[in-house]
N, C-alpha and C. Protein backbone atom coordinates (compact mmCIF):
# COMPACT_ATOMS: atom_id res chain seq x y z
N UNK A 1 0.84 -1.18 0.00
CA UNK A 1 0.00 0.00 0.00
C UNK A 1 0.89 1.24 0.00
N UNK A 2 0.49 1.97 -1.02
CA UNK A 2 1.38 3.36 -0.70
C UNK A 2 0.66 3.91 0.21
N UNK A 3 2.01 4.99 0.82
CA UNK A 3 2.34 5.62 2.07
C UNK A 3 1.37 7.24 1.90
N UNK A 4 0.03 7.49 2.66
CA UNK A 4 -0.16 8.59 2.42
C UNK A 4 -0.25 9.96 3.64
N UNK A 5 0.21 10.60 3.49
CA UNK A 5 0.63 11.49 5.38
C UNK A 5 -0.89 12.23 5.54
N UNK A 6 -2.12 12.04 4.36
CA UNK A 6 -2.87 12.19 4.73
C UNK A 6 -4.27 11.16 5.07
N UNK A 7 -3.91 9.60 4.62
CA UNK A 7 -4.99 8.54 5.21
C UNK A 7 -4.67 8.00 6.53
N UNK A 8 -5.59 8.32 7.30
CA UNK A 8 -5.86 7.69 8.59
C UNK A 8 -6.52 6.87 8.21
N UNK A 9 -6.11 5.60 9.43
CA UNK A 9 -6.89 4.34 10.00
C UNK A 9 -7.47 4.43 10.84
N UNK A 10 -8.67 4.86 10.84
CA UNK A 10 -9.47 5.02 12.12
C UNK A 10 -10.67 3.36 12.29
N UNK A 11 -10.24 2.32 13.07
CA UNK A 11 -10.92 0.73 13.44
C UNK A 11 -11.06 0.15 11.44
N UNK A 12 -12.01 0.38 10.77
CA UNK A 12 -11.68 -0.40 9.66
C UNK A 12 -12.12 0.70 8.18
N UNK A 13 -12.30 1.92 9.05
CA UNK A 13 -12.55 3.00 7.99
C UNK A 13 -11.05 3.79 7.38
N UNK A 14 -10.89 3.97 6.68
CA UNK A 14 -9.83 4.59 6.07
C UNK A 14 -10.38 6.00 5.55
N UNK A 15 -9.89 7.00 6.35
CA UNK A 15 -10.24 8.12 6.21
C UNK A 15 -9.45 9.21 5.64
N UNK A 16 -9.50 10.30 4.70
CA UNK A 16 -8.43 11.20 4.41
C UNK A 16 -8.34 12.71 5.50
N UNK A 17 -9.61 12.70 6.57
CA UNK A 17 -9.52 13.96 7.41
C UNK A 17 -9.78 14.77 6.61
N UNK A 18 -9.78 15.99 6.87
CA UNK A 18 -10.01 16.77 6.75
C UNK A 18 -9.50 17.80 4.87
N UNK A 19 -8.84 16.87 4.42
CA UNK A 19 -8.34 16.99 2.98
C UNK A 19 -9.52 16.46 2.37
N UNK A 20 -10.69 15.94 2.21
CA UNK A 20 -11.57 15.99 1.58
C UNK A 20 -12.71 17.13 1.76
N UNK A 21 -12.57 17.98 2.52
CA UNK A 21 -13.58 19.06 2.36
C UNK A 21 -12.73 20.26 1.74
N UNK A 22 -11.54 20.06 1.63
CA UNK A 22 -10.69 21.49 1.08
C UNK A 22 -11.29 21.94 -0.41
N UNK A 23 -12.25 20.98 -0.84
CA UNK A 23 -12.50 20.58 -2.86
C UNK A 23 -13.70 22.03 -2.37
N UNK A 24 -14.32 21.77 -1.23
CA UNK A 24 -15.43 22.96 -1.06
C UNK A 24 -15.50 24.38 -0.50
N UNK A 25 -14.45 24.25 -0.15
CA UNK A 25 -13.68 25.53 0.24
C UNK A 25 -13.52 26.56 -0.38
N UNK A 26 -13.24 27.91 -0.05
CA UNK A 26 -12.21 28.89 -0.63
C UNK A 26 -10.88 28.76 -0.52
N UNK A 27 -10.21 29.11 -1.09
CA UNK A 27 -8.41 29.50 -0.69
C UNK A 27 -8.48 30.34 -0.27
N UNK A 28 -9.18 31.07 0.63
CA UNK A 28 -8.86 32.04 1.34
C UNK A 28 -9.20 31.51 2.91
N UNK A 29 -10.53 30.45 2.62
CA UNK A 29 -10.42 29.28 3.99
C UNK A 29 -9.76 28.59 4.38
N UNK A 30 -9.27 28.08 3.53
CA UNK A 30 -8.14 27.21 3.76
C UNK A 30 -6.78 27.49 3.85
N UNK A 31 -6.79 28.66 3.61
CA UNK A 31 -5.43 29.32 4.23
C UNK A 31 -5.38 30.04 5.53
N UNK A 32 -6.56 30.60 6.08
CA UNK A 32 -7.06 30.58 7.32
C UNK A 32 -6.75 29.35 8.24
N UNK A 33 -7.17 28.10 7.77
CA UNK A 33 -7.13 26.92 8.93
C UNK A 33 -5.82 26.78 8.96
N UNK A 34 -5.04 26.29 7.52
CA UNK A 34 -3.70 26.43 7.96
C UNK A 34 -3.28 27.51 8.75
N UNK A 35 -3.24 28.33 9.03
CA UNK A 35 -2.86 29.64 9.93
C UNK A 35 -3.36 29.11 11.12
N UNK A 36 -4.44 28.80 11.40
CA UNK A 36 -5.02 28.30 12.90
C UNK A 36 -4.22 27.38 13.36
N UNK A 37 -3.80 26.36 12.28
CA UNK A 37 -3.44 24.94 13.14
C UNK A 37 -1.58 25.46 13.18
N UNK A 38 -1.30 26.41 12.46
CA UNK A 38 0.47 27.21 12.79
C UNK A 38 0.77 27.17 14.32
N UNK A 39 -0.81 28.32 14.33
CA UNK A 39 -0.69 29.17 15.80
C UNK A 39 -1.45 27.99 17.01
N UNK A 40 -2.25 27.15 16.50
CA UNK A 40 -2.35 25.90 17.42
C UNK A 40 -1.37 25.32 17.65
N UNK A 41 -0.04 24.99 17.40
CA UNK A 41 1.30 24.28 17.75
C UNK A 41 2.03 24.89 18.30
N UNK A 42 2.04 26.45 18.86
CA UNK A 42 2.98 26.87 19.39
C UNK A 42 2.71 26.79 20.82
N UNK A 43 3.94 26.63 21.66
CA UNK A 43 4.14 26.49 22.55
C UNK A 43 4.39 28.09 23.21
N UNK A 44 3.42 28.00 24.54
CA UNK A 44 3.70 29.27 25.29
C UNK A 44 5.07 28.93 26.32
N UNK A 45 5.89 30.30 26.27
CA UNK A 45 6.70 30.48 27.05
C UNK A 45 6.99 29.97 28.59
N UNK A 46 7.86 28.69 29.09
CA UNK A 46 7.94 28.37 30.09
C UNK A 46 8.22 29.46 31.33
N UNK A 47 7.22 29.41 32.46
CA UNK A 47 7.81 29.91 33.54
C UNK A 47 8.50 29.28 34.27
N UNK A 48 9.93 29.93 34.34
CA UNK A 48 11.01 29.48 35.32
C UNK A 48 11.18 30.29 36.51
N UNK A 49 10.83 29.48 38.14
CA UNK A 49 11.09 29.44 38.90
C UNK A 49 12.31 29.71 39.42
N UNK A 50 12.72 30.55 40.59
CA UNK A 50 14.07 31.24 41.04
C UNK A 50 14.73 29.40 41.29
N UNK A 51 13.75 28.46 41.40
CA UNK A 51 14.79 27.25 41.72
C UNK A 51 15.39 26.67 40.99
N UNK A 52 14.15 26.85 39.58
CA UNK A 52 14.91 26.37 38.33
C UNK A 52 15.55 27.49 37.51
N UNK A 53 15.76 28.51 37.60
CA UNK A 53 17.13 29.36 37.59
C UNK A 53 18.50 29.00 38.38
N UNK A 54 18.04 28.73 39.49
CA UNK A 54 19.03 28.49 40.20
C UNK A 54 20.05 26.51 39.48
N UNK A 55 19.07 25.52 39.14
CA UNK A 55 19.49 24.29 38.32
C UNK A 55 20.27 25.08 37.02
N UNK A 56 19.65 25.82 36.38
CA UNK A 56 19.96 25.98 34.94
C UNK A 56 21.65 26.70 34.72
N UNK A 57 21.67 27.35 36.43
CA UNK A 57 23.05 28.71 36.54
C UNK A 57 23.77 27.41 36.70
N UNK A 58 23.67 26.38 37.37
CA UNK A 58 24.76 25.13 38.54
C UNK A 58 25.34 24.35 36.84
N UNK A 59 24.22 24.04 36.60
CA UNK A 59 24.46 22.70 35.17
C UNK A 59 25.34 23.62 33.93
N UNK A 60 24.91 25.08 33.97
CA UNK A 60 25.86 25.76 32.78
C UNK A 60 27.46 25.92 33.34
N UNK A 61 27.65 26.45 34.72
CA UNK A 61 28.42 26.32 35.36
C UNK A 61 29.36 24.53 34.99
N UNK A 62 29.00 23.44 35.53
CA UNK A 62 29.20 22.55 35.10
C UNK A 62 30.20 21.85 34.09
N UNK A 63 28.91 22.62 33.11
CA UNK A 63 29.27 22.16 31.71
C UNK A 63 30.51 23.01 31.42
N UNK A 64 30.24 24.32 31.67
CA UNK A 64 31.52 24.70 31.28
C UNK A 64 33.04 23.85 31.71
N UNK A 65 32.66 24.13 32.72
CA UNK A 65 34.03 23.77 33.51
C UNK A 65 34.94 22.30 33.06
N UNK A 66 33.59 21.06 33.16
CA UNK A 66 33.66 19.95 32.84
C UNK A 66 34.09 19.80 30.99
N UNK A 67 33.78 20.58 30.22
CA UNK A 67 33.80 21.03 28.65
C UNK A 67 32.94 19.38 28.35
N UNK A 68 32.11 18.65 29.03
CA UNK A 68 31.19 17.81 28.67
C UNK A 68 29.80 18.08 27.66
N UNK A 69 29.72 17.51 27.15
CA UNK A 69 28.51 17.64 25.94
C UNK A 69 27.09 18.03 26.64
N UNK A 70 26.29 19.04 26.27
CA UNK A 70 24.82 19.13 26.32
C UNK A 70 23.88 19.02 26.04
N UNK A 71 22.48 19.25 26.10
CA UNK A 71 21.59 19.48 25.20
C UNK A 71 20.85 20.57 26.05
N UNK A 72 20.50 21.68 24.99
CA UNK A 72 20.29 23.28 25.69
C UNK A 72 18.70 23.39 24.45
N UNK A 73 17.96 23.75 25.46
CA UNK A 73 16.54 23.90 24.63
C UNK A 73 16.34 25.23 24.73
N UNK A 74 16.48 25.87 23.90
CA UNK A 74 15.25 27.43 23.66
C UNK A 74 14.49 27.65 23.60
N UNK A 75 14.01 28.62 23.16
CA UNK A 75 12.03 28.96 23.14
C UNK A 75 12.93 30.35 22.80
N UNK A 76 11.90 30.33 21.60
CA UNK A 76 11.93 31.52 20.10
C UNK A 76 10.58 31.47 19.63
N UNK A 77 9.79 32.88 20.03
CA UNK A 77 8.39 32.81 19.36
C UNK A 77 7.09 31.54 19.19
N UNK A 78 7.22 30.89 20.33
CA UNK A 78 6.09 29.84 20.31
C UNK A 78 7.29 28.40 20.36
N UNK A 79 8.23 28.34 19.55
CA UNK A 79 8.80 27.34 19.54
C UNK A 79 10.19 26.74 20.13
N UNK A 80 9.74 25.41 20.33
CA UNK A 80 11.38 24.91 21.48
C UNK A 80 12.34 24.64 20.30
N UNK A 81 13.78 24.80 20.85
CA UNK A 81 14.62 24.50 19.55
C UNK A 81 15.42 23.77 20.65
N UNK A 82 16.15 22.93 19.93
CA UNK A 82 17.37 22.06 20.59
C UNK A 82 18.78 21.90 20.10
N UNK A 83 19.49 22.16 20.76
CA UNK A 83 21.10 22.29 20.64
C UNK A 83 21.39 21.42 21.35
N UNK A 84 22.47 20.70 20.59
CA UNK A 84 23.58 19.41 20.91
C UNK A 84 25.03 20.16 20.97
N UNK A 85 25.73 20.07 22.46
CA UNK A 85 27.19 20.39 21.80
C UNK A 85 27.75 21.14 23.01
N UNK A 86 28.95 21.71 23.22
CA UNK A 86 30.02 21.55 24.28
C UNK A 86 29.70 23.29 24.20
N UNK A 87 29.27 23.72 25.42
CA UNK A 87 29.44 25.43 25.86
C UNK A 87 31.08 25.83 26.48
N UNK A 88 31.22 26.46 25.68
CA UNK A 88 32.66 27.21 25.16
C UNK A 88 33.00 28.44 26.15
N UNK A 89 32.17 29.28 26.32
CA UNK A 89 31.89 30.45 27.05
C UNK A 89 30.43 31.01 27.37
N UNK A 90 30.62 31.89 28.85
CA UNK A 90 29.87 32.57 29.28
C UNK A 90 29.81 34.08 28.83
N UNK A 91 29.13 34.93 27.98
CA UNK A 91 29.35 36.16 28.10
C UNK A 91 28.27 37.21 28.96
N UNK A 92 28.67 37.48 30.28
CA UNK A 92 27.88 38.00 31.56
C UNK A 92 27.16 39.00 30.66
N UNK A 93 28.34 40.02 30.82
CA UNK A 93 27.68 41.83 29.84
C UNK A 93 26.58 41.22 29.07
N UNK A 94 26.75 40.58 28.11
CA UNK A 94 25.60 40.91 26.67
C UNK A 94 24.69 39.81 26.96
N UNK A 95 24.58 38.75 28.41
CA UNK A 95 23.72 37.50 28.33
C UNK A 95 24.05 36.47 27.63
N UNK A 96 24.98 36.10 27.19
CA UNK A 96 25.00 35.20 25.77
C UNK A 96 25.79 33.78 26.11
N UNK A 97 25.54 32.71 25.69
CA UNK A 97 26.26 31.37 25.93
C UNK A 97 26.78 31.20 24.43
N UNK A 98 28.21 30.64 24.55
CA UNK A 98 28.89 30.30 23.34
C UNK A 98 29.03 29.18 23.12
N UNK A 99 28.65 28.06 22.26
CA UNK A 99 28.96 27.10 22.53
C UNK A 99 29.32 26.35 20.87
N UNK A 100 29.51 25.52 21.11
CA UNK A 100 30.02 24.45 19.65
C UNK A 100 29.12 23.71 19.56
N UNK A 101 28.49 23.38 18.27
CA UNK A 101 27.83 22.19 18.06
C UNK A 101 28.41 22.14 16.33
N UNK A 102 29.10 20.68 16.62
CA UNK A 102 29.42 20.30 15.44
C UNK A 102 30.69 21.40 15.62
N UNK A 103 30.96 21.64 13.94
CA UNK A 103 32.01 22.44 13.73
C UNK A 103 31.58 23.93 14.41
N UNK A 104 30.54 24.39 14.14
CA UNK A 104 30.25 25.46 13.93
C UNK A 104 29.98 26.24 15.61
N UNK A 105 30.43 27.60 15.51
CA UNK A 105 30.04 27.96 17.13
C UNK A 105 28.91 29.32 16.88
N UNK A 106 28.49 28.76 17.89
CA UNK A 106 26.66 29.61 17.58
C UNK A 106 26.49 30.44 19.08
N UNK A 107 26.13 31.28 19.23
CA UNK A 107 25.66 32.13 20.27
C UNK A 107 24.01 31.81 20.57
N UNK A 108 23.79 32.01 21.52
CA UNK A 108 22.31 31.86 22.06
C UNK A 108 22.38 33.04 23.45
N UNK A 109 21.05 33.62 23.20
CA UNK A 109 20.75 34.54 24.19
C UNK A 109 20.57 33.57 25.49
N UNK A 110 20.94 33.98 26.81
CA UNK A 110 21.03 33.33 28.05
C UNK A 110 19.37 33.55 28.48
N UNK A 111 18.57 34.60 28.10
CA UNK A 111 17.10 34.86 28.70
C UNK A 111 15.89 33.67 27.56
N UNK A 112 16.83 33.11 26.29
CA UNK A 112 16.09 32.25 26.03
C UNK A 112 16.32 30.73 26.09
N UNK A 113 17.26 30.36 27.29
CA UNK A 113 17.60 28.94 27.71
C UNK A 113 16.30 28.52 28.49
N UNK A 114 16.06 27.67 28.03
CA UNK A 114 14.56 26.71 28.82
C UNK A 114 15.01 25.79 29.98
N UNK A 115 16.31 24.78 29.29
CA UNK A 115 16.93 24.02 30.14
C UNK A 115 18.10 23.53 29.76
N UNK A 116 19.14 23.16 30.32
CA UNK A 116 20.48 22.57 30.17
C UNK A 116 20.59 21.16 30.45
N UNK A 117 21.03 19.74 29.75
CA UNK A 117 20.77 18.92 30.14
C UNK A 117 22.43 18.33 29.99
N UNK A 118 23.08 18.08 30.68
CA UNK A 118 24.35 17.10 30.72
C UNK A 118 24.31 15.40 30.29
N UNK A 119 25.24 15.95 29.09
CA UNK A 119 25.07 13.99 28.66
C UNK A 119 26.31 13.57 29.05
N UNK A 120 25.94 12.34 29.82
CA UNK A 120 27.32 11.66 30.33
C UNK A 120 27.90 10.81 29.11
């Protein structure tokens, strides 16, 4: 059977969702829902707690020191992003973590770290 990212198996009905009413639509509706289901996937901004400030300062601390591998999650406009890779530097003044992933060294603002995770 070919592979379709829009038939569901729902018990013994094979359904296409919601891609069979698009034929009755406008394109101007259906560019609406797409827009709805954008802004339906974003994720609101985690509140971090002075305790989990306080985990996130210890584990960057850590990592530095240790130059052991991470995984550092952001939050940028609705969405989490994830970084793999060894933090290089702290820069206090401007907020900023330096770190390596892969070849390449990338900056990340320190007010958009979600969490720091140490891989042994």
């Amino acid at each position: 059977m070919k592979h379709n990212k829009y038939l569901k198996v729902v018990g013994d009905v094979k359904d296409r969702g919601r891609i069979k009413w698009t034929a009755l639509m406008l394109p101007e509706h259906v560019e609406m829902i797409r827009e709805w289901y954008a802004k339906d996937e974003l994720v609101a901004k985690p509140e971090l707690t002075e305790d989990d400030l306080q985990v996130l300062q210890e584990e960057m601390d850590i990592a530095l020191k240790r130059q052991c591998e991470v995984v550092i999650q952001s939050w940028t406009e609705g969405v989490i992003y994830e970084y793999r890779g060894t933090i290089e530097g702290i820069d206090a003044r401007n907020r900023i973590i330096v770190f390596r992933e892969g070849e390449k060294r990338q900056r990340l603002p320190i007010d958009r770290v979600v969490s720091i995770v140490i891989i042994e």
